[in-house]
Structures are given as C-alpha cells and as structure tokens.
N, C-alpha and C. Protein backbone atom coordinates (compact mmCIF):
# COMPACT_ATOMS: atom_id res chain seq x y z
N UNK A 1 10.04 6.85 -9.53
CA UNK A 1 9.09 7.56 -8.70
C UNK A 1 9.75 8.01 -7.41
N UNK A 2 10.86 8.85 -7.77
CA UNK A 2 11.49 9.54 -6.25
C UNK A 2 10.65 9.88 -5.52
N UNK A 3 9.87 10.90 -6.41
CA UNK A 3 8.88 11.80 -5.31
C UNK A 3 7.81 11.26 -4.94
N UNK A 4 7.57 10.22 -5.07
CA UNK A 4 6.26 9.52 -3.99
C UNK A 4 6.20 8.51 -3.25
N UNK A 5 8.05 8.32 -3.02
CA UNK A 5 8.24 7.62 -2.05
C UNK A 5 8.65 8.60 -1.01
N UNK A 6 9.14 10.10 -1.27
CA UNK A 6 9.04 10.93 -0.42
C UNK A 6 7.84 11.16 0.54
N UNK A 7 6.63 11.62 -0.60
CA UNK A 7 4.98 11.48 -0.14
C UNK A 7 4.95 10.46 0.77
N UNK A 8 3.81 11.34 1.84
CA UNK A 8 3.14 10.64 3.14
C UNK A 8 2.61 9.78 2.43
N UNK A 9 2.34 8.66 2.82
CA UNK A 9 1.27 7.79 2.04
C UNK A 9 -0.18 8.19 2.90
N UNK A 10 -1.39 8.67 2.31
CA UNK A 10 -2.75 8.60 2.75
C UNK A 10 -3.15 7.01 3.84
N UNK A 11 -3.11 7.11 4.97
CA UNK A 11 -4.00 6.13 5.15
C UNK A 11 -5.28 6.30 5.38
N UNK A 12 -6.37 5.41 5.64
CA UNK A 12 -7.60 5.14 5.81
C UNK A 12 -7.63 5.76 7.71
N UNK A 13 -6.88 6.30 8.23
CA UNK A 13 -7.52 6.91 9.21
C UNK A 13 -7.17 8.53 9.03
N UNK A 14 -6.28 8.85 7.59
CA UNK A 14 -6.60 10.41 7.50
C UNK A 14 -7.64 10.81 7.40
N UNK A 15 -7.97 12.01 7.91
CA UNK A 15 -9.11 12.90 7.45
C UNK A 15 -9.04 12.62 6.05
N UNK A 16 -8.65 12.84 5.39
CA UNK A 16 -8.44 13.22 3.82
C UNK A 16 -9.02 11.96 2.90
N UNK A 17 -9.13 10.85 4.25
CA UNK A 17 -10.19 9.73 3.37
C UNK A 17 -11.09 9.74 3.76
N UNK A 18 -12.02 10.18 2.84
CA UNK A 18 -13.30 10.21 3.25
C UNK A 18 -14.02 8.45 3.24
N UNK A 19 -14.98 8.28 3.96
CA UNK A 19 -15.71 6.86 3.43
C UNK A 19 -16.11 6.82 2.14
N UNK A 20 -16.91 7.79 1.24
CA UNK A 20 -17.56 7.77 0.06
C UNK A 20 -16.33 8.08 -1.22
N UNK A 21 -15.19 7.96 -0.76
CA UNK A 21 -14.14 8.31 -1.43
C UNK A 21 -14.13 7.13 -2.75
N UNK A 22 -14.71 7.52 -4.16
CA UNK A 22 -14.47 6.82 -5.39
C UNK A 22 -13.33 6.63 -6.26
N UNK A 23 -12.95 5.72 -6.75
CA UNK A 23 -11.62 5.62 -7.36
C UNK A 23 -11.99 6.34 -8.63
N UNK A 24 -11.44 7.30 -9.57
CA UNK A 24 -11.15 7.46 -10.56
C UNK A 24 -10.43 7.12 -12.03
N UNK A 25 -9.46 6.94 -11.63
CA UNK A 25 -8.38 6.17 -12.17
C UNK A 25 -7.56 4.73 -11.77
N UNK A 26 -7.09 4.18 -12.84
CA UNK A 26 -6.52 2.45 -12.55
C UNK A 26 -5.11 3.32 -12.84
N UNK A 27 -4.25 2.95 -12.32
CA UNK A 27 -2.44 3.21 -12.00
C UNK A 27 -2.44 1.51 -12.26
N UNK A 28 -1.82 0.99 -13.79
CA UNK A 28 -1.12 -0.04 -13.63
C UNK A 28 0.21 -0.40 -13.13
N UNK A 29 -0.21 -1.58 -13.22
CA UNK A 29 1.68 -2.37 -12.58
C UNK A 29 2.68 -1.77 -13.32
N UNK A 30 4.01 -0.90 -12.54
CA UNK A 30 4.74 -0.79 -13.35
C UNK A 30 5.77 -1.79 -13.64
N UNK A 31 6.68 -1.51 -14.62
CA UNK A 31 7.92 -1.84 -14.71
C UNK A 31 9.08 -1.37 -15.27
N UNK A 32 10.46 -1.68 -14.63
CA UNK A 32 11.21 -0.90 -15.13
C UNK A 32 11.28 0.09 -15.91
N UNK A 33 10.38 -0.27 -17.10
CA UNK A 33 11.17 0.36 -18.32
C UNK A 33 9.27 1.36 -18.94
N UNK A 34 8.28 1.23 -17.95
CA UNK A 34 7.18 2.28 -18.36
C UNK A 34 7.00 2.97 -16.97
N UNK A 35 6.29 4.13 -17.68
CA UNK A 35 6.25 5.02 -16.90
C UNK A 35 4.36 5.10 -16.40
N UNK A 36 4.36 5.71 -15.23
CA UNK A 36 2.74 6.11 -14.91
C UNK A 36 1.74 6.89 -15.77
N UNK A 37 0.91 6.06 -16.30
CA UNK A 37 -0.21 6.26 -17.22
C UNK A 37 -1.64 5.93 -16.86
N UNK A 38 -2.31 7.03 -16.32
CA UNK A 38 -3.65 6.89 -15.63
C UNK A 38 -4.25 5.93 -16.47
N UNK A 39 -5.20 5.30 -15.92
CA UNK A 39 -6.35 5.21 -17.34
C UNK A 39 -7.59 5.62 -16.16
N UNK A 40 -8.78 6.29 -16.72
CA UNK A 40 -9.85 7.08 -16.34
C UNK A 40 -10.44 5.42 -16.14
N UNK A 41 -11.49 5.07 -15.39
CA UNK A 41 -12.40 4.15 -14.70
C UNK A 41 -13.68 4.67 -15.20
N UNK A 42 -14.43 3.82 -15.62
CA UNK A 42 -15.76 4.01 -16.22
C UNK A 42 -16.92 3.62 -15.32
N UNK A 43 -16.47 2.74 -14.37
CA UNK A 43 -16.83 1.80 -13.33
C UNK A 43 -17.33 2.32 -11.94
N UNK A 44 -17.77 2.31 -10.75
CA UNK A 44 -18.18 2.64 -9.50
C UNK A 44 -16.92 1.71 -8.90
N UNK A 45 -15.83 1.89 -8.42
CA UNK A 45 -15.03 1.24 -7.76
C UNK A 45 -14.47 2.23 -6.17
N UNK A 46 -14.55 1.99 -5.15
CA UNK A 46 -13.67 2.52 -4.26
C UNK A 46 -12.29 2.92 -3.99
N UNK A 47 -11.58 4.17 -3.54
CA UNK A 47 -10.22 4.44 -3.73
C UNK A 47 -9.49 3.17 -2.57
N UNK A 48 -8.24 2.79 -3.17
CA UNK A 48 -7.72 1.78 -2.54
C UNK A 48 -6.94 2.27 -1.17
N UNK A 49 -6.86 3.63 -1.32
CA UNK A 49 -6.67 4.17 0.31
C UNK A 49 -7.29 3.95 1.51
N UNK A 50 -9.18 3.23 0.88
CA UNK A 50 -9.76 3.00 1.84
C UNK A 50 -9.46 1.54 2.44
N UNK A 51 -8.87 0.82 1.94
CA UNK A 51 -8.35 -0.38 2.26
C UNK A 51 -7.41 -0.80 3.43
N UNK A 52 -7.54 -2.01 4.41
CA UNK A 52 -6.73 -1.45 5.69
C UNK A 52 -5.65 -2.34 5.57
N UNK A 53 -5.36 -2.94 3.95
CA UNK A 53 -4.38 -3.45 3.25
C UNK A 53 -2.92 -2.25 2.74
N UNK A 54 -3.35 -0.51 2.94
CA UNK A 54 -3.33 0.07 1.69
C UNK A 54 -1.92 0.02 1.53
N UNK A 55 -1.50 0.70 3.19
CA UNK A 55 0.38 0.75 2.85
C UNK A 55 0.90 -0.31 2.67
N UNK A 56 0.38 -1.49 2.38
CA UNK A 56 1.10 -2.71 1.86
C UNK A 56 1.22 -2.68 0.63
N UNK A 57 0.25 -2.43 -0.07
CA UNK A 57 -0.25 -2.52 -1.35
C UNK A 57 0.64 -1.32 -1.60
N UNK A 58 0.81 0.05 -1.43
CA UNK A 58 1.34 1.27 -1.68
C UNK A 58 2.68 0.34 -2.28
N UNK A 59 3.15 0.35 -0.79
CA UNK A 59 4.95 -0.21 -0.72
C UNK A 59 4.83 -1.09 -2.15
N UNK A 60 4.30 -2.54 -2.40
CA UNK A 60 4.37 -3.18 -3.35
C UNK A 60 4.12 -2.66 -4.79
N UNK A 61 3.54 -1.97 -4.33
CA UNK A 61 3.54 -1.11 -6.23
C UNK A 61 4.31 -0.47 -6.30
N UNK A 62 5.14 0.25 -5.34
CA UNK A 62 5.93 1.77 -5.89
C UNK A 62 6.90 1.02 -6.12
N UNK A 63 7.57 -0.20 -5.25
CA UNK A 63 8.63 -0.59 -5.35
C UNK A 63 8.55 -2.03 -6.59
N UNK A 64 7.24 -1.92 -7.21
CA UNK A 64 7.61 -2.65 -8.09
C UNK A 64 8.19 -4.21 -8.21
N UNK A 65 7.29 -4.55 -6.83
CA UNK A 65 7.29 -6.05 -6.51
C UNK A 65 6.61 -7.02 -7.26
N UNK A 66 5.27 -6.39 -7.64
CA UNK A 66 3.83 -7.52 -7.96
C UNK A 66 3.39 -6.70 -9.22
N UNK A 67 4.04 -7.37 -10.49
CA UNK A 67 3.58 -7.11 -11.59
C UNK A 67 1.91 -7.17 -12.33
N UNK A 68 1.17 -7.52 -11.63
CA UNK A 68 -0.22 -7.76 -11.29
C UNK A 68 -0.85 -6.56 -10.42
N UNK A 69 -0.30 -6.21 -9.76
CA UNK A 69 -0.91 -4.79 -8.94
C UNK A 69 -1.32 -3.78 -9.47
N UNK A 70 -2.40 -3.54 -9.35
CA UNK A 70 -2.52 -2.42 -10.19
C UNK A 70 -3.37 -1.03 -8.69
N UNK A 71 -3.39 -0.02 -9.28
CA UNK A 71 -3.93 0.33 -7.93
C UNK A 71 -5.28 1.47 -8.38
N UNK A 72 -6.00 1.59 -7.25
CA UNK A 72 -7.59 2.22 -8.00
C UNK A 72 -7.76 3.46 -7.27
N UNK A 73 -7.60 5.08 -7.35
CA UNK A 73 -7.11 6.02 -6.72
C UNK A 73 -8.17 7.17 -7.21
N UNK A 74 -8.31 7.98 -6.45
CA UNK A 74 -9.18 9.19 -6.93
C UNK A 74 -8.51 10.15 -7.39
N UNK A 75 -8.20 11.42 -7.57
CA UNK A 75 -7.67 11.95 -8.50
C UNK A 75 -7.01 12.86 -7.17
N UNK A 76 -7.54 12.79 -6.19
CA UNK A 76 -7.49 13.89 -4.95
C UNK A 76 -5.57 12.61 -4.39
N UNK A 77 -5.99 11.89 -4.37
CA UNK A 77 -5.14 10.77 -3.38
C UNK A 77 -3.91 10.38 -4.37
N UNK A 78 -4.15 10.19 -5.76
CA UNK A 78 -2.84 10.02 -6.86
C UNK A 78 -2.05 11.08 -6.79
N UNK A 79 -2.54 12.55 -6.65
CA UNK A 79 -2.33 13.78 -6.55
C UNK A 79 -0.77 13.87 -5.26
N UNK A 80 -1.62 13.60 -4.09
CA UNK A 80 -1.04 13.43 -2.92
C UNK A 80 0.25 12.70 -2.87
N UNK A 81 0.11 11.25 -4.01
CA UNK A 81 0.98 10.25 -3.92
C UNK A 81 2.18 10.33 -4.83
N UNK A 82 2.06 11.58 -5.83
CA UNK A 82 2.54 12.41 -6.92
C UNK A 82 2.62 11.62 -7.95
N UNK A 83 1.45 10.74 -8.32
CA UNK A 83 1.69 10.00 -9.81
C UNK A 83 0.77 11.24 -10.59
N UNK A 84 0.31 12.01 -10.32
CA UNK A 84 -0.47 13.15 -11.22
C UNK A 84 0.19 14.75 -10.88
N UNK A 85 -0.39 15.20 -11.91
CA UNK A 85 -0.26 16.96 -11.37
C UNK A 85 -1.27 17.27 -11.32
C-alpha cells in the first residue's frame, strides 16, 4: 500500500468528516501475502475516521502491526485513503 501511506490520513477534525458519517465497508487485517478486499457492511456502524483513536489505528493497519484490526470506512474516506477506486 505505497499510495496510502502517501494519502493525508482524514482526521475527525476535517471538514470531510462529517458527524453522521456511516461506515460502509469492513477493510480486514492485512497480511503480507493478501491484498485489500472490501467486504460491503450490512450493519449501521460509524466510519472509524470519526474516532479520536483514528491515526493510531490508520498507522497500525497500514503498517500491518495488529492482525486483528480491521477497519470500518465509508466509501467517500477508503477512497481518500486509496484502498478503493
């Protein structure tokens, strides 16, 4: 994931997060050897940008620290973070 460690990371005081901002998609834990595979959310969950955890959580997933991480993103903010087109 070169290019989204390039990407600004969204925080929770951009404009661009709104409060009512819904997660869309689950981004699981990666590892080495898979690649980023949305899965669509069926669920009412909040985007994890709104979290004042988030660039922690960002850093730990991209870099593939916490095999358990998974992260909960709207389609607007994955976009931004370049795990989508």
């Amino acid at each position: 994931m070169k290019e989204s460690k390039q990407t600004k990371i969204p925080t929770p005081d951009d404009a661009s997060v709104k409060t009512d901002c819904r997660a869309e998609f689950i981004f699981y834990a990666q590892t080495p050897t898979s690649k980023v595979r949305p899965v669509k959310i069926l669920g009412e969950y909040g985007c994890d940008c709104r979290r004042p955890d988030w660039e922690h959580r960002w850093k730990t997933w991209d870099a593939r620290q916490d095999p358990y991480l998974h992260l909960f993103l709207c389609q607007e903010h994955a976009r931004k973070l370049g795990l989508m087109e």
